[in-house]
Protein backbone atom coordinates (compact mmCIF):
# COMPACT_ATOMS: atom_id res chain seq x y z
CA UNK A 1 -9.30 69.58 -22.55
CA UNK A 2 -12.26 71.92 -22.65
CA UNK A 3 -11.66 75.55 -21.87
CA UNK A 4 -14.57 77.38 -20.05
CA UNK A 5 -14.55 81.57 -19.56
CA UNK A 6 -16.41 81.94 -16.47
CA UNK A 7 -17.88 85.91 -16.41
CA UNK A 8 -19.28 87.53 -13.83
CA UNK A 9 -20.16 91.38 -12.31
CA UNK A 10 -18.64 91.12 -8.98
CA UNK A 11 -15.31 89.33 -7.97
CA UNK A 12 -15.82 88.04 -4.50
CA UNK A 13 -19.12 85.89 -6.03
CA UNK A 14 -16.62 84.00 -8.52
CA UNK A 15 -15.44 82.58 -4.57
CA UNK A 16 -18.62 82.62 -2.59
CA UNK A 17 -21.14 81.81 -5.14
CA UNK A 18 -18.64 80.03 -7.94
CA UNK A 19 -16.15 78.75 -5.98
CA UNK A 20 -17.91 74.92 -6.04
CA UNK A 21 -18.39 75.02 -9.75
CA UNK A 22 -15.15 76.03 -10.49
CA UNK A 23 -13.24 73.21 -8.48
CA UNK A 24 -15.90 70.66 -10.06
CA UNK A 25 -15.06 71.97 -13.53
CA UNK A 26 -11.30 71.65 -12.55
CA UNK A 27 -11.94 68.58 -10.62
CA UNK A 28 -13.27 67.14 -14.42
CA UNK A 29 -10.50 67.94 -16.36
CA UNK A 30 -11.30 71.23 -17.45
CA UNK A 31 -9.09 73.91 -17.71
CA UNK A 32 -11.10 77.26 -16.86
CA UNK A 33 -10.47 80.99 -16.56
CA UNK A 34 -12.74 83.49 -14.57
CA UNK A 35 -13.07 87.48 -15.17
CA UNK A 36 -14.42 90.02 -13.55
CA UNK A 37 -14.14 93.31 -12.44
CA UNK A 38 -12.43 95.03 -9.36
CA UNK A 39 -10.69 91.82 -8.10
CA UNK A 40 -9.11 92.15 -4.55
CA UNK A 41 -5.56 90.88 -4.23
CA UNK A 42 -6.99 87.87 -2.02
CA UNK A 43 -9.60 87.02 -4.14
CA UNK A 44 -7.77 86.46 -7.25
CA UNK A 45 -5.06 84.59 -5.25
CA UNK A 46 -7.47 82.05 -4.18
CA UNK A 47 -9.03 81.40 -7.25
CA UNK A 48 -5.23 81.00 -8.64
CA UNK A 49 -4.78 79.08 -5.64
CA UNK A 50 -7.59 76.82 -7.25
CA UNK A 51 -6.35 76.48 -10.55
CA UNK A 52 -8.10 79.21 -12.34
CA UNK A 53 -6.18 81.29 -14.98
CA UNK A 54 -7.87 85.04 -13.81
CA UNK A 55 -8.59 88.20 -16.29
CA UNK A 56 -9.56 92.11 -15.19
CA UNK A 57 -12.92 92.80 -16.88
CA UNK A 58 -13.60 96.68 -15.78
CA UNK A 59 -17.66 97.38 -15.18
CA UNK A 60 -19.56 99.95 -14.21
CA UNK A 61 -22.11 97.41 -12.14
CA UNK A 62 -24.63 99.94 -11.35
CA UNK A 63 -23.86 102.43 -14.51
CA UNK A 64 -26.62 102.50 -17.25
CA UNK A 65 -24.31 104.82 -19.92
CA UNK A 66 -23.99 102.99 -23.09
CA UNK A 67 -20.00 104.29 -23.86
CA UNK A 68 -19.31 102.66 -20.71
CA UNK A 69 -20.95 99.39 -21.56
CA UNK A 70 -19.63 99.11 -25.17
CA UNK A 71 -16.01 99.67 -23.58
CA UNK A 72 -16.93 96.85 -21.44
CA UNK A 73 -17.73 94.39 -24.59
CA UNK A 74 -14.41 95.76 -26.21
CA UNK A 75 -12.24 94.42 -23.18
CA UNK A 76 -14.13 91.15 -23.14
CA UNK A 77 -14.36 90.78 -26.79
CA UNK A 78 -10.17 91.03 -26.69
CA UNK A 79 -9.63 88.54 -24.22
CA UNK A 80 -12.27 86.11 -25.65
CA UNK A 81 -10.28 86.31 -29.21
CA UNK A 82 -6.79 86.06 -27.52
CA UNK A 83 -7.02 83.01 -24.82
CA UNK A 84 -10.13 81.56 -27.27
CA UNK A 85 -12.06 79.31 -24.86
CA UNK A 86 -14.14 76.41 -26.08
CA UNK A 87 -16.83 78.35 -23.91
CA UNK A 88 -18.16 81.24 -22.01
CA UNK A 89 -20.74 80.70 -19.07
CA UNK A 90 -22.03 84.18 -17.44
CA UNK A 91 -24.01 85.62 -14.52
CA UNK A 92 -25.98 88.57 -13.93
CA UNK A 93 -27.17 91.52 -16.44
CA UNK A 94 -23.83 92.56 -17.93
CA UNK A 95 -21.93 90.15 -18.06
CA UNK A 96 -24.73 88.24 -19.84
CA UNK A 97 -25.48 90.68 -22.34
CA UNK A 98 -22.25 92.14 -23.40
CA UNK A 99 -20.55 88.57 -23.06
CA UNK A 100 -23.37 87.15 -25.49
CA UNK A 101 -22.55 89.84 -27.74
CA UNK A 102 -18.37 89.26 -27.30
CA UNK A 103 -18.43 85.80 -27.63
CA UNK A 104 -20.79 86.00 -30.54
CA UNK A 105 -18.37 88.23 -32.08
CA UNK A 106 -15.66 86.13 -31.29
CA UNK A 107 -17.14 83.05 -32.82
CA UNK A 108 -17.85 81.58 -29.17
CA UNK A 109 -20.51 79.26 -27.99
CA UNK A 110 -22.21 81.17 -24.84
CA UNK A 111 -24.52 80.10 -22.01
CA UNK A 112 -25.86 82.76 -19.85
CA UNK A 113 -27.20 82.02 -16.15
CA UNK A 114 -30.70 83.99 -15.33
CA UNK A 115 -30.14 84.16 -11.13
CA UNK A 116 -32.60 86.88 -11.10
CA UNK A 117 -34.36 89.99 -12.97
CA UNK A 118 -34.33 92.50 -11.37
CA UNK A 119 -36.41 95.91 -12.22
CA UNK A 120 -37.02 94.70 -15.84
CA UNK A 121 -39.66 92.28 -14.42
CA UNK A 122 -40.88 94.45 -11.48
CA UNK A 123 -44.47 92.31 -10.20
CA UNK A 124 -47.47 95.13 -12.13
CA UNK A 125 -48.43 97.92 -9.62
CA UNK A 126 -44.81 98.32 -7.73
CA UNK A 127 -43.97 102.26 -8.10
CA UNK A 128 -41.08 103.10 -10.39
CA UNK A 129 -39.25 105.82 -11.15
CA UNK A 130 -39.22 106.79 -14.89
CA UNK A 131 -35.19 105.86 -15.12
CA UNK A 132 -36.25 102.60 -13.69
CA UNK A 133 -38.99 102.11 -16.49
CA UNK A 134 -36.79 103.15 -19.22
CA UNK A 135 -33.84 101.13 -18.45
CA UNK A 136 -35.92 98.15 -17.64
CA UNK A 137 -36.96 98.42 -21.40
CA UNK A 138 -33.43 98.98 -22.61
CA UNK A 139 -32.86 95.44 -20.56
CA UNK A 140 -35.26 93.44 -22.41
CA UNK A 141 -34.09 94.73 -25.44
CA UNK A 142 -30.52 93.98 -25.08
CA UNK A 143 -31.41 90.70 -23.80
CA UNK A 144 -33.68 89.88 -26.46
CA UNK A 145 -30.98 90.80 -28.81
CA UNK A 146 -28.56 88.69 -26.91
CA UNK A 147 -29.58 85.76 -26.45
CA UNK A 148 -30.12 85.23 -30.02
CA UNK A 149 -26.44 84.76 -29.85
CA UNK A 150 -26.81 82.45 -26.81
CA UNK A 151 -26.58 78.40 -26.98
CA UNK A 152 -28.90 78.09 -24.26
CA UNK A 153 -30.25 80.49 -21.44
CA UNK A 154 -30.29 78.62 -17.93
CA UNK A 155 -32.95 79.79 -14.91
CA UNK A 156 -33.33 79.33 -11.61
CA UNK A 157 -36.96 79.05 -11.18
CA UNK A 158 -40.16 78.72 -13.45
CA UNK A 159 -41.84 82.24 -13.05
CA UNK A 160 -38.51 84.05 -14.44
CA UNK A 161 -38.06 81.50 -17.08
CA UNK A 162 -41.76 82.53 -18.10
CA UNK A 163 -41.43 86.10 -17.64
CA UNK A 164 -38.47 86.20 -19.36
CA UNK A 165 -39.95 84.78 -22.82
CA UNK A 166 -43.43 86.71 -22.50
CA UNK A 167 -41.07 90.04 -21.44
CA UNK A 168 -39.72 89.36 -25.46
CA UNK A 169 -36.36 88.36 -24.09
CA UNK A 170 -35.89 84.57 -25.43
CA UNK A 171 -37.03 84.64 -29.08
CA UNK A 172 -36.48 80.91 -28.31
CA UNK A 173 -38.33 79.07 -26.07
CA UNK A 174 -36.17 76.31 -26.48
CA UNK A 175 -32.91 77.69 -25.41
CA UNK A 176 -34.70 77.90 -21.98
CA UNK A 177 -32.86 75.52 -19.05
CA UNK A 178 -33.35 74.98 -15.37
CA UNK A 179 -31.23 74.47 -12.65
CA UNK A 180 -31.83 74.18 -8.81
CA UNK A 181 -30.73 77.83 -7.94
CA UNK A 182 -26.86 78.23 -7.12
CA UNK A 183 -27.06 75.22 -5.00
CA UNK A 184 -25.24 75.49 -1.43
CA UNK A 185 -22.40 72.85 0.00
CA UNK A 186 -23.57 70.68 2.53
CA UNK A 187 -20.22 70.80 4.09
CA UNK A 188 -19.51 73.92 4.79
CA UNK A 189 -22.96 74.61 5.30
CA UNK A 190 -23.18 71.78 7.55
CA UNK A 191 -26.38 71.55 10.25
CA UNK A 192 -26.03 73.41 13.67
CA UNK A 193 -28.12 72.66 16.81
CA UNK A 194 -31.59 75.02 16.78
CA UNK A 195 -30.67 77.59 19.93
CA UNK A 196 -34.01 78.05 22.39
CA UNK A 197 -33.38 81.80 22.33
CA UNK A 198 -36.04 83.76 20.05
CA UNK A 199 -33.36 85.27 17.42
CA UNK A 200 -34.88 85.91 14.20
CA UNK A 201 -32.39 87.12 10.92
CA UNK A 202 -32.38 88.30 7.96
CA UNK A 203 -29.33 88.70 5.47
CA UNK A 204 -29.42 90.77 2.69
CA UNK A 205 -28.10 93.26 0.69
CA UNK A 206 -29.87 96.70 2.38
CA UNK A 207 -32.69 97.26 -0.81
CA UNK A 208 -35.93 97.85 -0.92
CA UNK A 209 -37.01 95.37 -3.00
CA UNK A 210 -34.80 92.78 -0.86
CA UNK A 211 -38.13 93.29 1.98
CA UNK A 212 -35.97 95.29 4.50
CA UNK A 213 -37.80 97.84 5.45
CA UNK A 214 -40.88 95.14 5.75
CA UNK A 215 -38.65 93.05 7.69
CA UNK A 216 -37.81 95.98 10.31
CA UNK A 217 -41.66 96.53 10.39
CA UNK A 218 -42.15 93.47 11.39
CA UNK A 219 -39.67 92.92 14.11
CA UNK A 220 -40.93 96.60 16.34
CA UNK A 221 -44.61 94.67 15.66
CA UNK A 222 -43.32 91.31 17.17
CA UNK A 223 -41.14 93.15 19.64
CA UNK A 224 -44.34 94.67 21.01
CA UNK A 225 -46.04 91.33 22.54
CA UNK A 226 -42.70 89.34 22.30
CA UNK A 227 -40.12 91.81 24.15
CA UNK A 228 -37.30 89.02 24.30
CA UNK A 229 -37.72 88.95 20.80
CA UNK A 230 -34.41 89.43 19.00
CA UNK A 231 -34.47 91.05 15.15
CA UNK A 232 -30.72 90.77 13.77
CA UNK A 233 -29.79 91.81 10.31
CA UNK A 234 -26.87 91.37 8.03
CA UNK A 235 -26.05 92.65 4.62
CA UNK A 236 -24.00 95.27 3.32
CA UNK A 237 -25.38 98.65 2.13
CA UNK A 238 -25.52 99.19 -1.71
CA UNK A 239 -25.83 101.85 -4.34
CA UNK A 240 -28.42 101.33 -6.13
CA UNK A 241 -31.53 103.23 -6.95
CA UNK A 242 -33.47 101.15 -4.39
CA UNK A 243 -30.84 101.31 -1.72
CA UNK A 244 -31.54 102.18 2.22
CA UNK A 245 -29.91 104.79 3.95
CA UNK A 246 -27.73 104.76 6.97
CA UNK A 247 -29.86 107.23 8.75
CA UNK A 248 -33.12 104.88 8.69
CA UNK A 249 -31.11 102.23 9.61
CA UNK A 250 -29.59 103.82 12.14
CA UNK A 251 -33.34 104.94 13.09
CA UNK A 252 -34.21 101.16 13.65
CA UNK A 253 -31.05 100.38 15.43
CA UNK A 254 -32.15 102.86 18.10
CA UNK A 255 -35.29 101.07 18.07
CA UNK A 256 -33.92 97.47 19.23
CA UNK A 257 -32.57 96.24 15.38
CA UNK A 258 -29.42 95.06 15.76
CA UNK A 259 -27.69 95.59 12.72
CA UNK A 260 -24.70 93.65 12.82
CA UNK A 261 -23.45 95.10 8.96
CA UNK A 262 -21.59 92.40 5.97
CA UNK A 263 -20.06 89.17 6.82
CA UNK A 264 -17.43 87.62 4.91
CA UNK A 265 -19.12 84.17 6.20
CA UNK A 266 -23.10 84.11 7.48
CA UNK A 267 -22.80 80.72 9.41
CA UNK A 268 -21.48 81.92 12.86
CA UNK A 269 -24.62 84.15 12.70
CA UNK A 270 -27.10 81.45 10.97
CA UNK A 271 -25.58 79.48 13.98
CA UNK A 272 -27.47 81.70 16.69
CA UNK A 273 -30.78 82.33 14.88
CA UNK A 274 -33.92 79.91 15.27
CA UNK A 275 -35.82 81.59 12.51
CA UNK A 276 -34.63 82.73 9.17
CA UNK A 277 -36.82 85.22 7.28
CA UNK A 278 -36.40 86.56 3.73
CA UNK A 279 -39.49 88.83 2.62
CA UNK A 280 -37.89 89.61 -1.01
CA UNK A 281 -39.91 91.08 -3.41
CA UNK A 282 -38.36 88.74 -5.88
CA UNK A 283 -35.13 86.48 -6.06
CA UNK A 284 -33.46 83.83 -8.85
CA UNK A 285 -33.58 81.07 -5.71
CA UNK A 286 -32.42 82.85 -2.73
CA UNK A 287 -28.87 81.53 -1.81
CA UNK A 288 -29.34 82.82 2.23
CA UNK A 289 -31.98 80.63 2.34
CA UNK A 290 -30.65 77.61 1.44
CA UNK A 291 -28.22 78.18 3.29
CA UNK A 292 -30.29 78.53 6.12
CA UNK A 293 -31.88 75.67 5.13
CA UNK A 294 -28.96 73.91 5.25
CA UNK A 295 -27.85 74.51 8.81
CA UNK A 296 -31.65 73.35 9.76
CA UNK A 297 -33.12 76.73 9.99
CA UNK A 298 -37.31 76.94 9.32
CA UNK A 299 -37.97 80.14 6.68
CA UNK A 300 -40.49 82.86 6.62
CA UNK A 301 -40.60 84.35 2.98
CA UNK A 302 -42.58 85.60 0.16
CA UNK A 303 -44.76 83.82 -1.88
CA UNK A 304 -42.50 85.31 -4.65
CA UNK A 305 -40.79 83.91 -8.15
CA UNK A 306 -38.02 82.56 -6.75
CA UNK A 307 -38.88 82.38 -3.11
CA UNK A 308 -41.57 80.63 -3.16
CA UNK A 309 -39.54 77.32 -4.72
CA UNK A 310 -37.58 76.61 -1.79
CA UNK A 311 -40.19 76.75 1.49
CA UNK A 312 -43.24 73.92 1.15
CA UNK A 313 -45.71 76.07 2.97
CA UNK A 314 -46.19 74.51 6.34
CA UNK A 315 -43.80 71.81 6.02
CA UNK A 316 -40.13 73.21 6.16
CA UNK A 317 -41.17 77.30 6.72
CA UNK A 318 -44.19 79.72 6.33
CA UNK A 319 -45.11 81.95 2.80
CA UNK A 320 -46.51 85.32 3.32
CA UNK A 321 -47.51 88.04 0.76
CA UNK A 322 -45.00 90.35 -1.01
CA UNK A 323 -45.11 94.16 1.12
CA UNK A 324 -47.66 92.55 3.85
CA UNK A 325 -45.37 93.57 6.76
CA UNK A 326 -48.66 92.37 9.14
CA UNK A 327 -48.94 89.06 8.03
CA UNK A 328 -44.57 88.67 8.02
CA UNK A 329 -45.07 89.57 11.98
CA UNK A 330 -47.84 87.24 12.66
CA UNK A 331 -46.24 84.04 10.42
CA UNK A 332 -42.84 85.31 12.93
CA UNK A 333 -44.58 84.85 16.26
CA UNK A 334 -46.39 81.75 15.12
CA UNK A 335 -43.57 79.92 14.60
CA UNK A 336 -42.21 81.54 17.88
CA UNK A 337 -45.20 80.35 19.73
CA UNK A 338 -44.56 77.00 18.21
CA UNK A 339 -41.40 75.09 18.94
CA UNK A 340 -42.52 71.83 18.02
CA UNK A 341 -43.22 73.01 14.28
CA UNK A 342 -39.89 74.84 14.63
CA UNK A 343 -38.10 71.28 15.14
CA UNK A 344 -39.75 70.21 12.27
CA UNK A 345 -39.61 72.69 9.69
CA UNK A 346 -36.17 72.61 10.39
CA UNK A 347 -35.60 69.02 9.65
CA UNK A 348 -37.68 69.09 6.77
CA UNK A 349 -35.65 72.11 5.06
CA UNK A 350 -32.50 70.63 5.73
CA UNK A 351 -33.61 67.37 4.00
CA UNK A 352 -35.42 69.55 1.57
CA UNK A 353 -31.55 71.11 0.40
CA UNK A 354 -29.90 68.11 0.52
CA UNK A 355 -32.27 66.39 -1.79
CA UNK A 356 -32.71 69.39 -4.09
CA UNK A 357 -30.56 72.09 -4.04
CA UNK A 358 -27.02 70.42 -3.52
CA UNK A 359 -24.57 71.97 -4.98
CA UNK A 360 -22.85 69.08 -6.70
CA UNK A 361 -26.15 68.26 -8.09
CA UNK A 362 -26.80 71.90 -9.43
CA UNK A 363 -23.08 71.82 -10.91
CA UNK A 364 -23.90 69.00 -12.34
CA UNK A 365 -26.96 70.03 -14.20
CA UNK A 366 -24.80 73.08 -15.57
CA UNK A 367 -22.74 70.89 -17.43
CA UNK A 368 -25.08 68.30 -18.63
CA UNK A 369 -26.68 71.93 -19.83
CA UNK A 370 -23.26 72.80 -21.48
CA UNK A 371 -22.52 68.91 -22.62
CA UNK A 372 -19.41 68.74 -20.46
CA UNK A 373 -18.14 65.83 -18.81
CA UNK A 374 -18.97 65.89 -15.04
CA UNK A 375 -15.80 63.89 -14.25
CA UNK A 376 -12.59 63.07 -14.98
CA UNK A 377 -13.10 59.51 -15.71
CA UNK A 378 -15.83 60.33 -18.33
CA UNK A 379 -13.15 63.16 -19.75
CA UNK A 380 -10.34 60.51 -20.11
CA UNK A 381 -12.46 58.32 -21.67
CA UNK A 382 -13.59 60.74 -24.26
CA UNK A 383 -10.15 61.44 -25.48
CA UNK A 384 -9.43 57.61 -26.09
């Protein structure tokens, strides 16, 4: 039985993003534990509930002070070297660092999952602050340090796997794996009836760099020769350097947003949207649009890293230009204008995620990636 130490930054993604790859892993004949930091009561119930043995990794997520950091890799290091799993598989910044680093300490194999990067790889000409510069530069250092210590390094889409190695950050090209995105389940995600009523969303966390305030620009421009126009946006505010206020959101509110705050589960208000619309500055492979895509949803997004793999221009959604708030309104109230298209784009992103971005396919691919049987048959029969 193979042991897998799945690491991640925030606990509720080890359900929402994780949950599918978990119960395949289990599903396989794997035994696996999950850590992370900050883990709710009902969260680490239901991944117990699953079968997951589940460890306390404390994190500052959006800290940048080394002591805190190195007493991060301590804790992990510890548990790596007392449950000693056959493998470690982590997302996002920290944990794939200081888990490389851990695991290479502990004499552990360890695969870390690119699902985005952040200021490090900010597009040339975006305006950053000089903590932003210098701890994008402490980034690629760590990570070029790190994965030197990984057994392979697994992206989401091609311009991040590029940037990543001409950044400095993969010594070894050949390390270098791809993966559809996340991938999103066709079941829960499954296809809801397009609603005639103009509702347009967004979901996001409330950043800059997410395309919010490009997104709000948009809607008062739409709202203007399309007053029945409805704007809805979800997310939860953050704390980051790049976060939005309350007060300008609360601003746009009182200008016909309707901000309707976090949801613990996006398809109720997928469900009442004809358009979905993501103008992010960059993304891994945007999960809210898949799943958008899933429920038969035509996209508006940016012709980003990331974004740009999952719309076809024309075919299942519209690409516009990063920060072009003018063209995001006109692409809107095209597709508006256009029902017919709407029908189709919709069909032809649903069959788009179903081909491509599946999640059991995507799991899949991770442990091909990480040479692990992908069912239980195939595990039986290796230990015959």
């Amino acid at each position: 039985m193979t042991h897998i130490f799945l690491l991640g930054s925030y606990a509720p993604s080890l359900i929402n993003f994780r949950g599918p790859l978990i119960r395949d892993l289990l599903a396989a004949g794997h035994r696996v534990s999950v850590g992370a930091p900050d883990i709710p009561g009902d969260v680490r119930s239901a991944l117990e509930a699953m079968g997951a043995m589940v460890y306390e990794t404390p994190l500052e997520r959006r800290g940048t002070g080394m002591r805190a950091d190195l007493a991060y890799y301590r804790v992990l290091k510890r548990i790596l070297l007392r449950i000693r799993p056959d493998a470690l598989l982590t997302y996002t910044i920290k944990p794939n660092i200081w888990g490389a680093f851990a695991a290479g300490s502990a004499g552990i194999p360890s695969y870390a999952m690119i699902t985005g990067l952040g200021y490090a790889f900010t597009e040339a000409g975006a305006r950053l602050s000089t903590r932003q510069r210098l701890t994008g530069m402490a980034a690629r250092w760590l990570y070029r340090a790190a994965t030197r210590r990984s057994e392979r390094v697994i992206f989401q889409n091609p311009d991040d796997r590029d940037d990543f190695i001409r950044g400095g950050c993969l010594v070894d090209p050949a390390k270098a794996a791809m993966i559809d995105g996340s991938g999103v389940d066709m079941e829960h995600y499954s296809r809801a009836p397009l609603p005639d009523a103009p509702v347009v969303l967004m979901i996001a966390r409330l950043l800059a760099a997410k395309g919010v305030r490009d997104y709000a620009a948009a809607a008062f421009a739409v709202r203007a020769s399309h007053p029945s126009a409805r704007f809805l946006l979800v997310g939860p505010f953050d704390e980051g350097p790049d976060s939005i206020g309350r007060e300008e959101v609360e601003e746009w509110v009182a200008d016909g947003l309707e901000y309707l705050g976090p949801t613990d589960d996006v398809r109720p208000v997928i469900a009442q949207a004809r358009l979905y619309v993501l103008p992010s500055y960059r993304e891994g492979t945007p999960r809210s649009v898949l799943e958008a895509m899933a429920m038969g949803r035509p996209v508006v997004t940016s012709d980003a890293p990331g974004c740009r793999e999952t719309v076809k221009h024309g075919v299942n959604g519209l690409l516009v230009p990063v920060r072009d708030s003018r063209r995001l309104a006109a692409a809107i109230v095209h597709l508006l204008d256009n029902p017919m298209e709407v029908e189709a784009m919709g069909q032809a992103g649903y069959e788009l995620v179903a081909l491509k971005y599946d999640v059991k396919q995507v799991n899949r691919a991770i442990m091909d990636i990480m040479k692990l049987s992908a069912s239980r048959e195939d595990h039986d029969d290796a230990q015959k």
